[in-house]
Protein backbone atom coordinates (compact mmCIF):
# COMPACT_ATOMS: atom_id res chain seq x y z
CA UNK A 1 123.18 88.76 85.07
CA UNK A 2 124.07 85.25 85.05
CA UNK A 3 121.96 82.44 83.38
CA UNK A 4 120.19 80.43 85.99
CA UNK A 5 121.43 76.47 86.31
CA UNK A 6 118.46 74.85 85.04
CA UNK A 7 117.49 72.74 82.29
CA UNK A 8 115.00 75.31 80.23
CA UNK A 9 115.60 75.32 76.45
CA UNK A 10 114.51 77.65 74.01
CA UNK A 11 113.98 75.16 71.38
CA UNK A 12 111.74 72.50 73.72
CA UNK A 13 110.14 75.63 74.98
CA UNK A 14 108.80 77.44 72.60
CA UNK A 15 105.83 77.14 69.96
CA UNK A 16 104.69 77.79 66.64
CA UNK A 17 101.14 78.04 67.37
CA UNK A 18 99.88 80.44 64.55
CA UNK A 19 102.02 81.68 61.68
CA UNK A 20 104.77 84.06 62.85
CA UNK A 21 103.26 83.83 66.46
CA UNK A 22 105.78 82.34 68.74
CA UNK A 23 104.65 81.09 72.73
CA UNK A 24 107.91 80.84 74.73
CA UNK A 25 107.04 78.92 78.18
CA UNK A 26 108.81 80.10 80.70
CA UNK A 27 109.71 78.31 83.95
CA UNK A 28 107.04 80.17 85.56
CA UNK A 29 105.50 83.32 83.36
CA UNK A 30 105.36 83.16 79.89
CA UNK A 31 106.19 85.92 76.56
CA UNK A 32 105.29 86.06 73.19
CA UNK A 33 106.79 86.77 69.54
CA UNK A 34 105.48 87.91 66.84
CA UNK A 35 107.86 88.27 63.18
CA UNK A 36 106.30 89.54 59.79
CA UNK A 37 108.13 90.78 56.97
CA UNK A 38 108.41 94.29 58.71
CA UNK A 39 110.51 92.91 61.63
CA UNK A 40 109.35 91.32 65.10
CA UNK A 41 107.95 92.37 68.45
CA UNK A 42 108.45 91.17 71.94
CA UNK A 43 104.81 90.85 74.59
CA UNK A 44 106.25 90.33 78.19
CA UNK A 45 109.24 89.39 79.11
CA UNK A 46 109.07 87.31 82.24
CA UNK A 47 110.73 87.65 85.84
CA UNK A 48 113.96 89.96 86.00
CA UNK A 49 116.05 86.58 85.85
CA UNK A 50 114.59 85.16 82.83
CA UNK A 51 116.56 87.75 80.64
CA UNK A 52 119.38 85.08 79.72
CA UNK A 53 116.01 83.10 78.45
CA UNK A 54 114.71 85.38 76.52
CA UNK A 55 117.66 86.58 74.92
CA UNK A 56 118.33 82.76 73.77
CA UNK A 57 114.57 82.78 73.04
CA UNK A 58 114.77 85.26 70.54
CA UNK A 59 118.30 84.28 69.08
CA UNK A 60 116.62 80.32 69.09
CA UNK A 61 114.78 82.43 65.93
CA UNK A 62 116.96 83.57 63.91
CA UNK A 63 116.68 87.07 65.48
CA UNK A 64 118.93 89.60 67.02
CA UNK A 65 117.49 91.07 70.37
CA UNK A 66 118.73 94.82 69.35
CA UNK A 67 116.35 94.67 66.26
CA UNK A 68 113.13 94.01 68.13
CA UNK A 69 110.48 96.71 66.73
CA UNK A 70 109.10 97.18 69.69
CA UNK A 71 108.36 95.24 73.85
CA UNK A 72 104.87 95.20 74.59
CA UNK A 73 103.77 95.13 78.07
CA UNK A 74 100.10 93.45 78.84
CA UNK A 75 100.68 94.49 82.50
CA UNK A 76 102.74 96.02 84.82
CA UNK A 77 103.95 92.91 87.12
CA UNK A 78 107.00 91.97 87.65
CA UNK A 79 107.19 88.66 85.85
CA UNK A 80 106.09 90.21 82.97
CA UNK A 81 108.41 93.13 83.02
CA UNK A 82 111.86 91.43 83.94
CA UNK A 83 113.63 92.86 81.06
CA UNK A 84 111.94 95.73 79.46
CA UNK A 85 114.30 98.01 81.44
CA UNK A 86 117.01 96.00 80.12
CA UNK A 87 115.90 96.32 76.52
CA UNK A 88 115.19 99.70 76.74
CA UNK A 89 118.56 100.78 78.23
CA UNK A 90 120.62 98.01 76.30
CA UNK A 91 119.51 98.53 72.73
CA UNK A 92 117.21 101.36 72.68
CA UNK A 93 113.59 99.17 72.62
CA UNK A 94 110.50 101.10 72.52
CA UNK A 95 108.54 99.98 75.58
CA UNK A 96 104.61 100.18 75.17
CA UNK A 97 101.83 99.79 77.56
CA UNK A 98 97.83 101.09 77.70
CA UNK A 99 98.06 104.80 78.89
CA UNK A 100 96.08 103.36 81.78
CA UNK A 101 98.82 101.20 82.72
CA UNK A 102 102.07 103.65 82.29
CA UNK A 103 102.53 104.62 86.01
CA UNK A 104 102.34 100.98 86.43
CA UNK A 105 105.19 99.82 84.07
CA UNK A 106 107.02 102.86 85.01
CA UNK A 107 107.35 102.49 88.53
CA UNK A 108 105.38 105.25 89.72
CA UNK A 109 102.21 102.93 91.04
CA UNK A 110 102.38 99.82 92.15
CA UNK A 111 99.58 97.16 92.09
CA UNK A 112 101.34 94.16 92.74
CA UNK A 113 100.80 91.58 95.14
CA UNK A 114 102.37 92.48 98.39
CA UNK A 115 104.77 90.50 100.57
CA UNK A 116 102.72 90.40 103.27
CA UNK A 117 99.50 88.85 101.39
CA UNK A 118 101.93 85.75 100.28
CA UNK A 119 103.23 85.04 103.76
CA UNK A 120 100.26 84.61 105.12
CA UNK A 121 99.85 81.98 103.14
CA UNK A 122 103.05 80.89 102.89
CA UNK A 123 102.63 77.67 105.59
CA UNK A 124 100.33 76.21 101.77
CA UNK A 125 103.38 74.47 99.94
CA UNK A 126 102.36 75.74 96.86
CA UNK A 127 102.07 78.98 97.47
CA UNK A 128 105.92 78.60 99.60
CA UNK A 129 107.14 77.25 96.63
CA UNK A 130 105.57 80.09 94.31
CA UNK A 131 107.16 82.45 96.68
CA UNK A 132 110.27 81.01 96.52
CA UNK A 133 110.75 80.84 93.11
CA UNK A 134 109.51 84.04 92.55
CA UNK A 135 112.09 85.31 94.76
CA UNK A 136 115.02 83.40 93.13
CA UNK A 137 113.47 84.81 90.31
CA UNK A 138 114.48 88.43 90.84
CA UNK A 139 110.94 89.92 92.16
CA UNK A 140 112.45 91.60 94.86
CA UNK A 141 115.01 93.54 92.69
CA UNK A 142 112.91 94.13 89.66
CA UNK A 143 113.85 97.70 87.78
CA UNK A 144 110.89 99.38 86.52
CA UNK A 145 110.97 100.80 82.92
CA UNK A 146 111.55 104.17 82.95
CA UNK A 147 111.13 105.28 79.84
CA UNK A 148 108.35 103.37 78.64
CA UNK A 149 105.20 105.23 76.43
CA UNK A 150 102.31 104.93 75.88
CA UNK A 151 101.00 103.37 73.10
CA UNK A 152 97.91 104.27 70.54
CA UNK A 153 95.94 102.03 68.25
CA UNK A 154 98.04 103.96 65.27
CA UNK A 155 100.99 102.81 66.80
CA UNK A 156 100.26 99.61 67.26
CA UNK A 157 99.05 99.26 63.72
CA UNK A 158 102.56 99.94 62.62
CA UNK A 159 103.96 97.24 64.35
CA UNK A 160 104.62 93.53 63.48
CA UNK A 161 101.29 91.60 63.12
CA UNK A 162 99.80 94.78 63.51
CA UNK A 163 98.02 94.28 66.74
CA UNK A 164 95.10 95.63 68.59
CA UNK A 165 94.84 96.35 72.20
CA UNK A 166 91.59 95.11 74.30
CA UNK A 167 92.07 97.44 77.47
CA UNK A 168 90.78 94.65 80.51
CA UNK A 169 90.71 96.53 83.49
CA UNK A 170 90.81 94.17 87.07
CA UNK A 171 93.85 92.69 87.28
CA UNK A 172 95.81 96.03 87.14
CA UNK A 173 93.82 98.98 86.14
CA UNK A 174 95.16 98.86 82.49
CA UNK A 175 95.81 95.36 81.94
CA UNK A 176 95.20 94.38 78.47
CA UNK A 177 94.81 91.40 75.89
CA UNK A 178 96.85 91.74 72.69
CA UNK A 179 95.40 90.42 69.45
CA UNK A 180 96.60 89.79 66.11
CA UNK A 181 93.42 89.83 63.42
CA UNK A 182 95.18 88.33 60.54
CA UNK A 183 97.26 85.62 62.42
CA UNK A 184 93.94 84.38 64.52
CA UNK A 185 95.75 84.69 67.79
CA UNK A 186 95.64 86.88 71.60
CA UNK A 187 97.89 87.23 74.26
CA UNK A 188 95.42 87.31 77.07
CA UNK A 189 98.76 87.83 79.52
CA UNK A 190 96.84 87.07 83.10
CA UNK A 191 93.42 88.48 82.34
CA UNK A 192 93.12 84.45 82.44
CA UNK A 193 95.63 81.40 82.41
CA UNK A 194 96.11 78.09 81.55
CA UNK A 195 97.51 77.22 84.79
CA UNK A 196 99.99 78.58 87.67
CA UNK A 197 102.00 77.02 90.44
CA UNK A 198 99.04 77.92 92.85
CA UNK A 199 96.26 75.92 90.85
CA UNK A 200 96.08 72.31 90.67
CA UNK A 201 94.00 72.45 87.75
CA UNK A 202 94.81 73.20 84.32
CA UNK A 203 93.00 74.65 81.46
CA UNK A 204 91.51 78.45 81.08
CA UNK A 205 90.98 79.87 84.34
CA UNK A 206 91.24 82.88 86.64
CA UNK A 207 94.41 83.65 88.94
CA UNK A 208 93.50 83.14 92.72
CA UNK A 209 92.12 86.35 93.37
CA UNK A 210 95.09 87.43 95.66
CA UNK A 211 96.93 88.33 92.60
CA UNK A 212 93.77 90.80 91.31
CA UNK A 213 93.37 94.44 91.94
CA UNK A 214 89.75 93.96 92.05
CA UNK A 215 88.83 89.69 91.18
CA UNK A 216 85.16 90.97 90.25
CA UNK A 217 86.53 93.70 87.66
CA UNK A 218 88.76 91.33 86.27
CA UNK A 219 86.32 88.70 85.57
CA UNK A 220 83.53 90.79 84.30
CA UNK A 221 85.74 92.51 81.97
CA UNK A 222 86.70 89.08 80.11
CA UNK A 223 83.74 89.96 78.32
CA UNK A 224 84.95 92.86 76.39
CA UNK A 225 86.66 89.49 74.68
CA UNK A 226 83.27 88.19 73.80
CA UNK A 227 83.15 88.92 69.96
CA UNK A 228 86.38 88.67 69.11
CA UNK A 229 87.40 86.03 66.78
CA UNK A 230 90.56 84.10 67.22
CA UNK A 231 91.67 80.76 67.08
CA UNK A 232 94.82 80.45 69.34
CA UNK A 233 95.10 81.99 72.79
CA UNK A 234 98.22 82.79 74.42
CA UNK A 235 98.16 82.76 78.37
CA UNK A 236 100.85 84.58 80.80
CA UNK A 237 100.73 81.53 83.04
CA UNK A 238 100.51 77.70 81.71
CA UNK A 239 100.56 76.23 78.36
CA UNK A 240 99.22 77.83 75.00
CA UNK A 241 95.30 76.87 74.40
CA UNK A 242 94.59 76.04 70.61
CA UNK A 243 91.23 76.52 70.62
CA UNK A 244 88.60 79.23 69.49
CA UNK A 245 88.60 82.36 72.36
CA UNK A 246 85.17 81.81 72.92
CA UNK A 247 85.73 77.93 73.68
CA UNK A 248 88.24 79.00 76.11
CA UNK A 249 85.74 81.65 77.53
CA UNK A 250 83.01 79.24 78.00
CA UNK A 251 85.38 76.97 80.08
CA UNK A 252 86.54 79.91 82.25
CA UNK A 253 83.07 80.86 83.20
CA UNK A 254 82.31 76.73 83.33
């Protein structure tokens, strides 16, 4: 797959926001590293033709793709599972999703917004030029991962940062937020943003509910993030928010 001909850089795109937590912006979805002593882990991995970027992403680090510990997947969609079938076949990376989620990631289910939902809308600009990019992007031809698992809390423990799953059912039925206790930071993936080519406001809010499985679910189920502490939250979509969780979930719900 050949890199795209734009001007994205790894080092003016990606973050530091909490020790050994690294935000890499993408040009339209977002992933997430996360190195300890014990190694690193990648969360998401953007559209299918973002791999070049997060190749260079990871290299940018100091680290060699073929030793990442593990890929986690928050959800299922295809711009955040562009290269986990690539990882997996290429250098043997465990990919790990919510047992609620598997089908998803593997291909068996699908709960994606559908062609026809976008051009409907299509004659908006914004959502034309969402469609197009995600297009150019490889959404069309995305592979699923195969051979992904499942993951369990034990598992996760074991990995580096040593994360913890919060399951948020709505957007897909096992979309999740990933959070790291000791490093004071969650990857909320899209259980909310920070901003997306179809909002023209930025800051912590919900995707337009076109991109839901069920909108209602998917807000009510932010608060299963309601006592959790952490200081840094990491969107799928838009820039990283440093601020406390529950700042960010008071502005959501505004």
């Amino acid at each position: 797959m050949k890199p795209r001909t734009h001007q994205w850089q790894a080092s003016a795109s990606t973050s530091e926001p909490s020790p050994g937590v690294f935000f890499v912006e993408g040009p339209a979805s977002n992933w997430v590293v996360v190195r300890d002593e014990t190694g690193f882990l990648v969360i998401d991995s953007g559209y299918p033709s973002d791999r070049p970027l997060v190749l260079e992403s990871i290299r940018h680090l100091g680290l060699r793709p073929a030793d990442a510990r593990a890929m986690l997947i928050t959800h299922g969609h295809v711009d955040h599972t562009g290269s986990a079938a690539y990882f997996s076949e290429t250098y043997g990376t465990p990919i790990l999703c919510a047992p609620e989620e598997l089908a998803h990631v593997q291909g068996r289910e699908k709960h994606q917004v559908t062609l026809g939902q976008v051009v409907v809308r299509a004659w908006r600009p914004r959502v034309f030029r969402w469609m197009a990019h995600a297009v150019k992007a490889g959404a069309l031809q995305s592979k699923p991962a195969t051979d992904a698992r499942a993951w369990s809390a034990d598992t996760l423990k074991k990995l580096p940062g040593k994360p913890e799953a919060v399951l948020l059912p709505g957007h897909t039925p096992g979309n999740v937020a990933i959070l790291f206790p000791e490093a004071g930071a969650i990857a909320v993936g899209d259980s909310f943003v920070s901003g997306h080519p179809l909002s023209r406001t930025r800051g912590p809010q919900m995707l337009h509910p076109v991109f839901h499985s069920d909108p209602a679910q998917a807000l009510a189920a932010t608060h299963r993030l309601d006592d959790i502490d952490a200081s840094v939250v990491l969107p799928g979509h838009g820039a990283a928010l440093p601020m406390p969780l529950a700042d960010a979930l008071a502005a959501l719900r505004g």
